[in-house]
Protein backbone atom coordinates (compact mmCIF):
# COMPACT_ATOMS: atom_id res chain seq x y z
CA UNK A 1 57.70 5.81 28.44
CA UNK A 2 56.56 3.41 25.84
CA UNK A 3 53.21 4.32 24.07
CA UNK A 4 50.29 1.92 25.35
CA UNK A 5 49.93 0.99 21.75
CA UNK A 6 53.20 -1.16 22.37
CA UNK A 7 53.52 -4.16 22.60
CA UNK A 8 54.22 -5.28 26.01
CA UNK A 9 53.05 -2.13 27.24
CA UNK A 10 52.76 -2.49 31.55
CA UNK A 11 50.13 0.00 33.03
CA UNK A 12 51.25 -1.34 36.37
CA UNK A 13 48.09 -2.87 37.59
CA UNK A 14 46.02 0.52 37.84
CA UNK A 15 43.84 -0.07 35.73
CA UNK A 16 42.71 -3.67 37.13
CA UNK A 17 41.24 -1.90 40.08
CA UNK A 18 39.41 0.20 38.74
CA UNK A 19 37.03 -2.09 36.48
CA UNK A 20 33.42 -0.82 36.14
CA UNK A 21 30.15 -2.91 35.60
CA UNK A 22 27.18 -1.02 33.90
CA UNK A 23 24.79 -1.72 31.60
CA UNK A 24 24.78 -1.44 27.64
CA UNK A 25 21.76 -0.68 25.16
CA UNK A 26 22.30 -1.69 21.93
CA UNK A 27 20.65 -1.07 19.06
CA UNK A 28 21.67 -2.12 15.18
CA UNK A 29 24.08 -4.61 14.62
CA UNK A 30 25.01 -5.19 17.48
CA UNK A 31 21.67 -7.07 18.20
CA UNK A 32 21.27 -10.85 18.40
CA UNK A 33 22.05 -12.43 15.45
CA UNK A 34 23.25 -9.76 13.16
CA UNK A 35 27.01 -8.93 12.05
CA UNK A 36 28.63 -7.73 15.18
CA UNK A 37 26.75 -9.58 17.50
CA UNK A 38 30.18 -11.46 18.49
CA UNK A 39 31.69 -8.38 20.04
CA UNK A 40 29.24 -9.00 22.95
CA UNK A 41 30.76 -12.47 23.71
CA UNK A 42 30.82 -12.72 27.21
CA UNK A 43 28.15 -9.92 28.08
CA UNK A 44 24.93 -11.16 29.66
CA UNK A 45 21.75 -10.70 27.66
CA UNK A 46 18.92 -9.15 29.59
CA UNK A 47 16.14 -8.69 27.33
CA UNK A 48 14.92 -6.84 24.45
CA UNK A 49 13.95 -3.30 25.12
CA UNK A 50 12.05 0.12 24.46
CA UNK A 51 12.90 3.39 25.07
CA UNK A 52 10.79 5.93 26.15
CA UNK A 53 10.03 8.48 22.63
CA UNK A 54 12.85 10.92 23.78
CA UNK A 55 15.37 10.22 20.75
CA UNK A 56 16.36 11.34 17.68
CA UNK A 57 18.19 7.90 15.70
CA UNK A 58 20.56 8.59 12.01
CA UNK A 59 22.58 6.45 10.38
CA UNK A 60 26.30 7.04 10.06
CA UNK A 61 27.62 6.14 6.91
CA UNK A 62 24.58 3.75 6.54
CA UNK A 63 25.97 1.47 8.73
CA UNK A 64 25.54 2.07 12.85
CA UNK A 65 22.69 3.96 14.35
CA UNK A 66 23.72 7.01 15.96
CA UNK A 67 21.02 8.64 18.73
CA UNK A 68 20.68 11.18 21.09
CA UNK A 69 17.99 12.45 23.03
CA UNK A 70 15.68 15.48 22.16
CA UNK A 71 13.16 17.53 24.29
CA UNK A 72 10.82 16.86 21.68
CA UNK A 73 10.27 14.98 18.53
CA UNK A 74 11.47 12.08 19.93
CA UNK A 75 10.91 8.75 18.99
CA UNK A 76 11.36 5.03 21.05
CA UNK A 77 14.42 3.45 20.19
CA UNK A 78 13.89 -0.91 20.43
CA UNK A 79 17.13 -2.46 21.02
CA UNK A 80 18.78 -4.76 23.58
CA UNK A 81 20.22 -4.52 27.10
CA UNK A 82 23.78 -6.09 27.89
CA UNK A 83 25.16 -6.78 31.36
């Protein structure tokens, strides 16, 4: 079986019915107008956001925001919501 890496790879249609809608928080650059803002083409914007103070936020490499929430110590996280 080729690897789905391949080109011309088939996954026999599987995967088409399965498709998923949810929603997306960004935070970083990801956001409007920054560097990888283009990677949301398509995605509908649905307003800028606040989370509750449950999260802990670190940079990776100094370049994306990691987070994860915390029991305590949190902080809010503002960011955006994608459809």
């Amino acid at each position: 079986m080729p690897s789905p890496y391949e080109e011309g790879f088939q996954c026999g249609g599987r995967l088409k019915e399965k498709a998923v809608e949810f929603d997306l928080f960004v935070n970083g650059t990801l956001m409007q107008d920054l560097e990888l803002h283009a990677n949301l083409d398509g995605s509908e914007f649905l307003g800028a956001v606040v989370t509750e103070p449950i999260y802990r936020i670190y940079s990776i490499d100094d370049l994306h925001p990691g987070m994860f929430e915390v029991s305590e110590g949190g902080v809010s996280v503002k960011g955006e919501l994608y459809s």
